[in-house]
C-alpha atoms as a PDB file:
ATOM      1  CA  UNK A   1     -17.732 -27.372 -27.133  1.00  0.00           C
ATOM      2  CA  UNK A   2     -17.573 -31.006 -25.574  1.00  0.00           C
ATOM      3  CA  UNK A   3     -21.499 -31.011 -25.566  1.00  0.00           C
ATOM      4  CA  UNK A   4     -22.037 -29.923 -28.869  1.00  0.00           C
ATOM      5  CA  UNK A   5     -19.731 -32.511 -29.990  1.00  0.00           C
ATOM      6  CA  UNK A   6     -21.747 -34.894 -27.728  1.00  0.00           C
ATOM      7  CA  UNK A   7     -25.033 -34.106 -28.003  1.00  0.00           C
ATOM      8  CA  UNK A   8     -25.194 -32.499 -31.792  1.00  0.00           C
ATOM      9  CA  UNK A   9     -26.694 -30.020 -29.829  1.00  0.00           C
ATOM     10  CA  UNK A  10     -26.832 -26.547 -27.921  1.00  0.00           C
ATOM     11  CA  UNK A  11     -29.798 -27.913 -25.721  1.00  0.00           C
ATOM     12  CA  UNK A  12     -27.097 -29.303 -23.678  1.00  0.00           C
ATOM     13  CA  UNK A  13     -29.652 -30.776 -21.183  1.00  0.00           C
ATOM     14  CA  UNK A  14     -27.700 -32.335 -17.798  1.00  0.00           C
ATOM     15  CA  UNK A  15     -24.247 -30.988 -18.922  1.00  0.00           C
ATOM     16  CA  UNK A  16     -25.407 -27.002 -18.282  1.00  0.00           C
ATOM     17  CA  UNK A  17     -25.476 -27.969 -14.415  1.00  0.00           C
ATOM     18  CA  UNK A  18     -21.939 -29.366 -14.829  1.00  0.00           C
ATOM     19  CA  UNK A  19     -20.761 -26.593 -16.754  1.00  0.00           C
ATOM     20  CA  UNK A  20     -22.522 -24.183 -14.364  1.00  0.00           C
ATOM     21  CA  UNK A  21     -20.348 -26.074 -11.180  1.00  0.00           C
ATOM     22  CA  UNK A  22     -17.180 -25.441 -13.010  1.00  0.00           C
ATOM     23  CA  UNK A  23     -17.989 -22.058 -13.253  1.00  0.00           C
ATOM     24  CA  UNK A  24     -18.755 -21.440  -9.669  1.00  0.00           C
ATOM     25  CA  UNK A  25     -15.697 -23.047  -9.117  1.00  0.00           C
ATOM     26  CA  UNK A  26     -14.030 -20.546 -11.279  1.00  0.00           C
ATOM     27  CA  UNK A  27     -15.331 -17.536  -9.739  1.00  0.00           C
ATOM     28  CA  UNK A  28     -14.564 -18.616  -6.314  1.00  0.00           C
ATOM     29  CA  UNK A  29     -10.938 -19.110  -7.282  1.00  0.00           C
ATOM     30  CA  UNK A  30     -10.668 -15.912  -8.983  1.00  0.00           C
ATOM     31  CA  UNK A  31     -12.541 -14.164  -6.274  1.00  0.00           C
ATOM     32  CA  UNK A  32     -10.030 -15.885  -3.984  1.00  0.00           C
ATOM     33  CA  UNK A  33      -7.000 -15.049  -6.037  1.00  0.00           C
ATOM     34  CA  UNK A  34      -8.198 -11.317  -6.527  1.00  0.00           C
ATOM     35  CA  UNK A  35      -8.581 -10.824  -2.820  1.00  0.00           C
ATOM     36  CA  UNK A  36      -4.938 -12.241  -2.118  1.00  0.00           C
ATOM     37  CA  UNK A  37      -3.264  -9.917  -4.391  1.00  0.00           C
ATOM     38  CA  UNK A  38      -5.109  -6.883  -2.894  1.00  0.00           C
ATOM     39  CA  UNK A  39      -3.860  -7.714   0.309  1.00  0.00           C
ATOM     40  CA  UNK A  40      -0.568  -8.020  -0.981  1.00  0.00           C
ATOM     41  CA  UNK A  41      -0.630  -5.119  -2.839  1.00  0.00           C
ATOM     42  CA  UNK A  42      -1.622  -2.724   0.359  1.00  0.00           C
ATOM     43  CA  UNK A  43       1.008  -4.640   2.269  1.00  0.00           C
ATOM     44  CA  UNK A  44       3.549  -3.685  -0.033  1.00  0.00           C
ATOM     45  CA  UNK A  45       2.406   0.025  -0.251  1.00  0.00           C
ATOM     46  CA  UNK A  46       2.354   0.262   3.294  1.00  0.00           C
ATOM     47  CA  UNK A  47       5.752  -0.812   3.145  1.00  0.00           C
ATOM     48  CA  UNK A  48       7.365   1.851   1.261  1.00  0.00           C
ATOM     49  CA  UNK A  49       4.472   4.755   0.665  1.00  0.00           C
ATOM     50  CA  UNK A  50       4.021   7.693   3.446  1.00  0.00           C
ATOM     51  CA  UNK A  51       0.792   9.015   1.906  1.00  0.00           C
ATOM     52  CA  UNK A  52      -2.689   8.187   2.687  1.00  0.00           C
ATOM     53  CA  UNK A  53      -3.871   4.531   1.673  1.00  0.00           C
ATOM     54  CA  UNK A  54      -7.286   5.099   3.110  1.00  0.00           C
ATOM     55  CA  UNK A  55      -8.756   6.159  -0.442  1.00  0.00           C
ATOM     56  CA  UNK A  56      -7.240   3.597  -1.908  1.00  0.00           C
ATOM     57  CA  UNK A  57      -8.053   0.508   0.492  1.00  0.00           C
ATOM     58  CA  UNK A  58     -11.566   1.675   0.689  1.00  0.00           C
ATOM     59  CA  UNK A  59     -12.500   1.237  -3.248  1.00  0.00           C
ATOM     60  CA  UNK A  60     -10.240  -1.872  -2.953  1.00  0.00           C
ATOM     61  CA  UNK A  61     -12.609  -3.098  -0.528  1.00  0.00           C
ATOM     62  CA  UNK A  62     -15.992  -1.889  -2.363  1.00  0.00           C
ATOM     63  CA  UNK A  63     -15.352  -2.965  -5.446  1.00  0.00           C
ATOM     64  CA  UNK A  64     -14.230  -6.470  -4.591  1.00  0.00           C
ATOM     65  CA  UNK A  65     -16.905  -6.761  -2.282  1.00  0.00           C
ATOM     66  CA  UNK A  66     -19.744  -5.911  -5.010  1.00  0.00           C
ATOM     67  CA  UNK A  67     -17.484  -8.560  -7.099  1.00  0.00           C
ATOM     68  CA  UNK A  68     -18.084 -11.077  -4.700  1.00  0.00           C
ATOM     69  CA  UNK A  69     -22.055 -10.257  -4.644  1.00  0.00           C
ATOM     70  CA  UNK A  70     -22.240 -10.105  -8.572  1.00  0.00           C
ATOM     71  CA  UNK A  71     -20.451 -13.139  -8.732  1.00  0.00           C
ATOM     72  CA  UNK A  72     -22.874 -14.655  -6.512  1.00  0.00           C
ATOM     73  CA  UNK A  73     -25.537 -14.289  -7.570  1.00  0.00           C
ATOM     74  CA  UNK A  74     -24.546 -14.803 -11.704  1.00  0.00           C
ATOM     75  CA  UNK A  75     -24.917 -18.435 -11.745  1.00  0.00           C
ATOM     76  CA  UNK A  76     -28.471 -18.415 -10.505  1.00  0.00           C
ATOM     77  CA  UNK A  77     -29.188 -15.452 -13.454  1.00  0.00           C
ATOM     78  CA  UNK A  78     -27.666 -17.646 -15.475  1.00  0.00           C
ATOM     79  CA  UNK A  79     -30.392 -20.173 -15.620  1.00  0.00           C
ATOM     80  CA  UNK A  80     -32.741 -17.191 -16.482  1.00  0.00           C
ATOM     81  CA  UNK A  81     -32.571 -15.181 -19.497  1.00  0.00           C
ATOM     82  CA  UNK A  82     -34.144 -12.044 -18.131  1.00  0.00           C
ATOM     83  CA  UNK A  83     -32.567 -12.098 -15.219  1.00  0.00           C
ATOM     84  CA  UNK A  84     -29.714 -12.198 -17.025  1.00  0.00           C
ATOM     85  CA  UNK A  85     -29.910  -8.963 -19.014  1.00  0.00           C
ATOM     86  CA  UNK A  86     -30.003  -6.984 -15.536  1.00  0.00           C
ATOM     87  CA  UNK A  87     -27.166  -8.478 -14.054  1.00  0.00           C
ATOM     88  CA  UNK A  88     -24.752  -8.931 -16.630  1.00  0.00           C
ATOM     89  CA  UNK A  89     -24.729  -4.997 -17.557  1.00  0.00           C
ATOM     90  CA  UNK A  90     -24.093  -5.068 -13.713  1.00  0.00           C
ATOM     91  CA  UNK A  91     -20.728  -7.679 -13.591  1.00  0.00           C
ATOM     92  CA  UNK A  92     -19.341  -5.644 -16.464  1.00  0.00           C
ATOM     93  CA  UNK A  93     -19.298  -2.395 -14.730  1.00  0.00           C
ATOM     94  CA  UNK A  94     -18.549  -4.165 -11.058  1.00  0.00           C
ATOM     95  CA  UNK A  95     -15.422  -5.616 -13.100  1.00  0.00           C
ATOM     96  CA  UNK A  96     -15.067  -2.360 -14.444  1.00  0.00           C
ATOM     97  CA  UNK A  97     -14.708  -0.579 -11.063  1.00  0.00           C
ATOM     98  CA  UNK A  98     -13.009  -3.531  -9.897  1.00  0.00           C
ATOM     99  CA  UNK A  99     -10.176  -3.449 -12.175  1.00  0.00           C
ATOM    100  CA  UNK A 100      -9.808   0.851 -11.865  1.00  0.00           C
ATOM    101  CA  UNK A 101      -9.368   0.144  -7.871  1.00  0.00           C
ATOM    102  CA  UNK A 102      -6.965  -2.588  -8.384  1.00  0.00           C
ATOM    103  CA  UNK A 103      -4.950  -0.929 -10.613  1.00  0.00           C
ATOM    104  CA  UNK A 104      -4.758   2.225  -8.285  1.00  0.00           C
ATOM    105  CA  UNK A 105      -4.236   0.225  -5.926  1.00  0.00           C
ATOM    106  CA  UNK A 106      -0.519  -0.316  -5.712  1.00  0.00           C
ATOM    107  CA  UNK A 107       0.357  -0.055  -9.763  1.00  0.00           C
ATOM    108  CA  UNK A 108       1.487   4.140  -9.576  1.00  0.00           C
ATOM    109  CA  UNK A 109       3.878   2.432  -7.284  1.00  0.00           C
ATOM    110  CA  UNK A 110       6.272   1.178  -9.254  1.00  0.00           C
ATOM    111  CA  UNK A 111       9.155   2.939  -9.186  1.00  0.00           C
ATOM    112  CA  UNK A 112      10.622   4.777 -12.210  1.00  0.00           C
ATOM    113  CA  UNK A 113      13.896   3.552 -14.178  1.00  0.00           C
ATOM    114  CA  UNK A 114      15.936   6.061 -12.236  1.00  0.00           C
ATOM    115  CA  UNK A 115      14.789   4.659  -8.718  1.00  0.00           C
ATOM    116  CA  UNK A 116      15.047   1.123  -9.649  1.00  0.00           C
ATOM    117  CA  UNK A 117      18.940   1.298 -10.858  1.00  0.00           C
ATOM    118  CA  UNK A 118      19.468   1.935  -7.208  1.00  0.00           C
ATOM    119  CA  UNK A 119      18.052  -0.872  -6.057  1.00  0.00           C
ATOM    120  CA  UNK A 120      19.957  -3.371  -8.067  1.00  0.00           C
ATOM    121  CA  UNK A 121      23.612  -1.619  -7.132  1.00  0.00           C
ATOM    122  CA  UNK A 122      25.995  -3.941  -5.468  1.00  0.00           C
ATOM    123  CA  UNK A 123      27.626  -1.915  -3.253  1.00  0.00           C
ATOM    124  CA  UNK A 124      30.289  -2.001  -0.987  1.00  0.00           C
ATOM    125  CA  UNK A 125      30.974  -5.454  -0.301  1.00  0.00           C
ATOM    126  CA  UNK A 126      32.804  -4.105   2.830  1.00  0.00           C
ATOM    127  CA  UNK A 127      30.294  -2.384   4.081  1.00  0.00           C
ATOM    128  CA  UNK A 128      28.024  -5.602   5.421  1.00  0.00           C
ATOM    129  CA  UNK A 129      28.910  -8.082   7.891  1.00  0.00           C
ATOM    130  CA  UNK A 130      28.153 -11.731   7.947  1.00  0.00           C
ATOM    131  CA  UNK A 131      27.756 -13.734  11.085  1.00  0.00           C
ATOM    132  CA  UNK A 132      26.753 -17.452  12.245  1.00  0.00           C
ATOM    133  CA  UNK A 133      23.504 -17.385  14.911  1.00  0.00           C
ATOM    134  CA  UNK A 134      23.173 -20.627  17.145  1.00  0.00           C
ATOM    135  CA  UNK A 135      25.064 -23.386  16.547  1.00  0.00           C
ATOM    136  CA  UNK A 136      27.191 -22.137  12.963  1.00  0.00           C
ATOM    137  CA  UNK A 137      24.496 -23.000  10.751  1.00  0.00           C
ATOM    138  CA  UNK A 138      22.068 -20.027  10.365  1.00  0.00           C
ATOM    139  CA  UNK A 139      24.009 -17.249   8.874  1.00  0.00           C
ATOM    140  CA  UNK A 140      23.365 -13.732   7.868  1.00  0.00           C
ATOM    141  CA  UNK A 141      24.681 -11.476   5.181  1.00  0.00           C
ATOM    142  CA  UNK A 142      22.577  -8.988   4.751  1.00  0.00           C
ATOM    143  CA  UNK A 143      23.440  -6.997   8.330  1.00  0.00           C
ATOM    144  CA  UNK A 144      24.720  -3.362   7.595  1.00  0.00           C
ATOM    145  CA  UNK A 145      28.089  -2.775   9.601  1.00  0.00           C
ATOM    146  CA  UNK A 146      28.141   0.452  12.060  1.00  0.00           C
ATOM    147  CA  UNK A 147      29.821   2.474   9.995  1.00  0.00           C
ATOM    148  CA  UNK A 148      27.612   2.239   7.216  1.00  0.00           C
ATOM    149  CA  UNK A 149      24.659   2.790   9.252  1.00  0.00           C
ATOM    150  CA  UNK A 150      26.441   5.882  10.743  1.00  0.00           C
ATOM    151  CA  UNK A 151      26.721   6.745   6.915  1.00  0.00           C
ATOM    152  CA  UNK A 152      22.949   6.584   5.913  1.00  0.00           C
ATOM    153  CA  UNK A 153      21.604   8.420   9.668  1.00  0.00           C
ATOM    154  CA  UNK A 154      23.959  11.230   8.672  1.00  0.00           C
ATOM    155  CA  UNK A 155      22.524  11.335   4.845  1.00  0.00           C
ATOM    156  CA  UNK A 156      18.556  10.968   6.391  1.00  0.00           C
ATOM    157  CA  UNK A 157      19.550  14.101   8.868  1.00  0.00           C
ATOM    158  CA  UNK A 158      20.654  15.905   5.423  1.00  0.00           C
ATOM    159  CA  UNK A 159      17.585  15.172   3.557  1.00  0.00           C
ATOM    160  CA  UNK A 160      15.337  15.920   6.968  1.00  0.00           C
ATOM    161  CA  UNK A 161      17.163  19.840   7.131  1.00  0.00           C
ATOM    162  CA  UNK A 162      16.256  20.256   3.600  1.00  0.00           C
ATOM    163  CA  UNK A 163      12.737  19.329   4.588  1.00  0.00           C
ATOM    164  CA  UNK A 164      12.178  16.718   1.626  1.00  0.00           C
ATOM    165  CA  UNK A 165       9.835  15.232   3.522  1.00  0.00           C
ATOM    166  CA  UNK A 166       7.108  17.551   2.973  1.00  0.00           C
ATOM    167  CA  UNK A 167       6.868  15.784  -0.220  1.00  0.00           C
ATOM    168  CA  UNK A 168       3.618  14.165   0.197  1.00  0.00           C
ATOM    169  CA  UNK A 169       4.665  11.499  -2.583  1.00  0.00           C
ATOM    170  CA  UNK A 170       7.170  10.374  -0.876  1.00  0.00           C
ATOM    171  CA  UNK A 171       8.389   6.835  -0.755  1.00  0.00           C
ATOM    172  CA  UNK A 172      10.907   4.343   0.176  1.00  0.00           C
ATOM    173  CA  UNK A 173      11.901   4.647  -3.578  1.00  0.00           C
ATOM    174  CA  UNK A 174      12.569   8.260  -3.601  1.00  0.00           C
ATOM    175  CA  UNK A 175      14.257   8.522  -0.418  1.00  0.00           C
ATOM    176  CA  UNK A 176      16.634   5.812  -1.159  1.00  0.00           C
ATOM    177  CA  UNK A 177      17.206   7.474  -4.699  1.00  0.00           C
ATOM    178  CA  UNK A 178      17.732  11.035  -2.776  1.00  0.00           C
ATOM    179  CA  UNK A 179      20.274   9.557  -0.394  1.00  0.00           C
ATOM    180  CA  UNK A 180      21.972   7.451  -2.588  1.00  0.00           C
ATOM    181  CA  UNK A 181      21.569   4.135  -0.847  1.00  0.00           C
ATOM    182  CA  UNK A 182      19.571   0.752  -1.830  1.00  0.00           C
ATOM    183  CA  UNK A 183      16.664   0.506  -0.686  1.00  0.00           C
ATOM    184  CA  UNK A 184      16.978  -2.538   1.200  1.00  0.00           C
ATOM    185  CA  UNK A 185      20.116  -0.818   3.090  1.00  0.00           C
ATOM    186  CA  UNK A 186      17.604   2.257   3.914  1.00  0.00           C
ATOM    187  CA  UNK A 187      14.782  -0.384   5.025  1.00  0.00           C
ATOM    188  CA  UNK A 188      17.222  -2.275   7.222  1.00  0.00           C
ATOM    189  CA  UNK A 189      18.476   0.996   8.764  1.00  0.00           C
ATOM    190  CA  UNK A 190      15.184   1.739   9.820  1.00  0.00           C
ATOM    191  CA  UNK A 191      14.367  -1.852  11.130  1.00  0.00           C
ATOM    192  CA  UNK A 192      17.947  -1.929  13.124  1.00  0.00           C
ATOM    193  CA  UNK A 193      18.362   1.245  14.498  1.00  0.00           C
ATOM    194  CA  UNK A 194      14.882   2.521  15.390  1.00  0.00           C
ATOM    195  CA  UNK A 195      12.966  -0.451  15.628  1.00  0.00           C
ATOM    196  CA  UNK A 196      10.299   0.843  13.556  1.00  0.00           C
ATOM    197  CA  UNK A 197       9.639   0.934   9.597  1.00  0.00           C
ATOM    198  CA  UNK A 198       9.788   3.865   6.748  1.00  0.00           C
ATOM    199  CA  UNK A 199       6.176   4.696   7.144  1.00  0.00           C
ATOM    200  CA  UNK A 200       6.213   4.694  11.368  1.00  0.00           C
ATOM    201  CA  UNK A 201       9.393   6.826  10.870  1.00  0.00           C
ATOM    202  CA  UNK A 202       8.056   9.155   8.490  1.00  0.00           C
ATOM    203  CA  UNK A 203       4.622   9.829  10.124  1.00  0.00           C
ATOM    204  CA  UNK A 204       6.246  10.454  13.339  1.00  0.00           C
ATOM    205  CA  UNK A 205       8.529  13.196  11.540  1.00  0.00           C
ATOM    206  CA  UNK A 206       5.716  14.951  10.129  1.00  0.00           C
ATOM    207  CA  UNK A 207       3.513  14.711  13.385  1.00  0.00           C
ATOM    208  CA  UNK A 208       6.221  16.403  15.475  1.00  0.00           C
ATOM    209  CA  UNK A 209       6.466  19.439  12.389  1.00  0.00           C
ATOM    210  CA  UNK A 210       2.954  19.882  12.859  1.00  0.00           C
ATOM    211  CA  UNK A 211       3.022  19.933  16.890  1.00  0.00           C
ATOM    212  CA  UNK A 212       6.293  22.591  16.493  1.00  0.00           C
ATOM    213  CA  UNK A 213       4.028  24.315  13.743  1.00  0.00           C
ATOM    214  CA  UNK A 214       1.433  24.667  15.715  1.00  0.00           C
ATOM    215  CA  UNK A 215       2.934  25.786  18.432  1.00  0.00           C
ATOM    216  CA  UNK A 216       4.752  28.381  16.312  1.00  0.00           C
ATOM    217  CA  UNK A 217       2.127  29.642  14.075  1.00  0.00           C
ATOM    218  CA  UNK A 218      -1.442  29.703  15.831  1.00  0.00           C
ATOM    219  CA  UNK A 219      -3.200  31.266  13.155  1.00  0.00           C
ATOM    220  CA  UNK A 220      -2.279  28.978  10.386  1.00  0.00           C
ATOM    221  CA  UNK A 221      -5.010  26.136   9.906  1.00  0.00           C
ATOM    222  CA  UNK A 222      -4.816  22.441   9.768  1.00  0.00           C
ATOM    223  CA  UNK A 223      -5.031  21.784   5.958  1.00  0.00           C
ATOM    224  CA  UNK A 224      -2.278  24.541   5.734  1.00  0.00           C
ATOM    225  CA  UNK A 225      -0.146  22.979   8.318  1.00  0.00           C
ATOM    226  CA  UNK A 226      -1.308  19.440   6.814  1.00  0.00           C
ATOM    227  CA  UNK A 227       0.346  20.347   3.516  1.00  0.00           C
ATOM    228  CA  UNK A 228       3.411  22.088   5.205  1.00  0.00           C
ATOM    229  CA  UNK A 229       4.239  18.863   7.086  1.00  0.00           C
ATOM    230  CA  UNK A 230       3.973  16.697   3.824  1.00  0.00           C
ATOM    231  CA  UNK A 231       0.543  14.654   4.891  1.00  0.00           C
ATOM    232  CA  UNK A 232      -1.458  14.078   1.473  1.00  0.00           C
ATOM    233  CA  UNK A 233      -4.706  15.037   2.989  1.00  0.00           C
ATOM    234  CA  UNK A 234      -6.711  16.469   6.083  1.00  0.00           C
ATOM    235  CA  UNK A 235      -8.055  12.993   6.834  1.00  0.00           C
ATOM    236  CA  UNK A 236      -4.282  11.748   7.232  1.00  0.00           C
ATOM    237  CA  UNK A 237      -3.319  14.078   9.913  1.00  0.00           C
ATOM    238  CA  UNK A 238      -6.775  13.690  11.719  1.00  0.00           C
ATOM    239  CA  UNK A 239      -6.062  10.046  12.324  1.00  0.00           C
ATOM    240  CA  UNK A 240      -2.514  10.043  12.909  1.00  0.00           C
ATOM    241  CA  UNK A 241      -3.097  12.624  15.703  1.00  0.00           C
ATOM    242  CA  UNK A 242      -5.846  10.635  17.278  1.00  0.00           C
ATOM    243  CA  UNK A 243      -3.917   7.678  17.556  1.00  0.00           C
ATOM    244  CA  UNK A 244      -1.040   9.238  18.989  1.00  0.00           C
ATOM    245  CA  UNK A 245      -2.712  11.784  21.230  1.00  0.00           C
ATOM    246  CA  UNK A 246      -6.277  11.077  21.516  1.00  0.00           C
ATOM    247  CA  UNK A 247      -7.301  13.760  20.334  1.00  0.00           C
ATOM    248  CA  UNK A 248      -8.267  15.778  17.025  1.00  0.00           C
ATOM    249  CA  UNK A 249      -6.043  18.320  15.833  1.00  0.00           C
ATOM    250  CA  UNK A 250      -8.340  21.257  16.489  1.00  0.00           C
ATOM    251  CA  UNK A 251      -8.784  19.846  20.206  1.00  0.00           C
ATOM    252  CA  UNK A 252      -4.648  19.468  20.254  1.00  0.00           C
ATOM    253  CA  UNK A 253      -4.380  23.386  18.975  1.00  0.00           C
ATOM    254  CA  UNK A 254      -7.339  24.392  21.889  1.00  0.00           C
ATOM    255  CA  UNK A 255      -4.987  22.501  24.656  1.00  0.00           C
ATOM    256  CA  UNK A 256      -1.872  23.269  24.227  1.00  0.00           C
ATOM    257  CA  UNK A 257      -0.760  25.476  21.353  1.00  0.00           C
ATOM    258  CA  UNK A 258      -0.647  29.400  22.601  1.00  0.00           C
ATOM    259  CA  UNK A 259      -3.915  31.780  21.409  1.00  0.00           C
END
């Protein structure tokens, strides 16, 4: 608009370059902005989610990558027309794909209304202790007391017996909402007590079902014993029994489950 109003013109002669640097600069922000929030996005769902990520992180990571080539390479199609006509078809479906992985990515997350009345309880004011750290001026509020931690270990044991968490959809959310607790009170019972996080704590409970199931039941197969334990796919227990045993779940079975 400022050139036209310049120049009387569309020929905008000198000014397209200008324009053109302003949109580089554009695209490198967004591209820069857009890759931020995906990473902040899969930190958050590996935060309070027990299911599989892989799927998601991996279109995540495809489509932002062919984002970042697309976006490349526009500007110099810019300065030709038919060059153009092949790669702008091609940004509009790479945003396309872009925005369908971010979206998945993190956005089915969101807790529903029921969940998310939990979260913004008060609670006991009793039940959390405040100290001073140092030399009086760092204090903390937010520490549960014993008894209150005793209180949510006792309702997790509950909801482990009833074997909720085969539930493969899972999440911080849900758990809190089954036990009755904020979440933040569930998250810092699992950060005090075991040292560990939801997600460590939950994988770890469903990759000692599937040693005891195997053990139990020989002839059952992996994907059954995969969705008995609560993993969301094959792929899931695959990995999470090579990085705690080395080994694959059929090789596992072979060694030490009975024939």
């Amino acid at each position: 608009a400022f050139g036209v109003i310049t120049l009387q013109s569309l020929h905008l002669g000198n000014l397209l370059y200008v324009m053109l640097g302003f949109f580089i600069a554009s695209m490198a922000y967004f591209i820069y902005a857009t890759r931020h929030e995906i990473l902040k996005r899969k930190k958050r769902m590996l935060e309070v989610s027990g299911g599989d990520l892989i799927p998601y992180v991996r279109y995540a990571q495809a489509s932002i990558t062919l984002l970042c080539l697309t976006a490349a390479f526009l500007p110099i199609a810019i300065l030709f027309n038919t060059l153009l006509l092949y790669v702008g078809p091609l940004m509009l479906l790479t945003i396309v794909f872009f925005i369908h992985s971010f979206i998945s990515l993190g956005y089915y997350m969101t807790p529903k209304e029921d969940i998310m009345s939990i979260q913004y309880e008060s609670g006991d004011k009793d039940t959390r202790v405040e100290y001073t750290e140092g030399d009086g001026n760092l204090k903390e509020s937010d520490i549960l007391s014993s008894d209150r931690l005793k209180e949510i270990e006792q309702a997790i044991n509950r909801w482990c017996e009833k074997g909720l968490y085969k539930d493969c959809d899972v999440t911080i959310y849900s758990l809190s909402a089954s036990l009755g607790y904020p979440k933040n009170e569930v998250t810092e019972y699992f950060n005090v007590s075991g040292h560990t996080n939801f997600r460590t704590w939950l994988s770890d409970l469903r990759f000692n079902e599937a040693i005891r199931m195997m053990k139990d039941f020989p002839k059952y197969n992996n994907d059954a014993i995969s969705t008995e334990c609560g993993f969301s796919s094959h792929t899931q227990i695959y990995r999470i029994f090579k990085q705690k045993t080395g080994m694959s779940p059929s090789q596992w079975r072979k060694q030490f489950a009975p024939d």
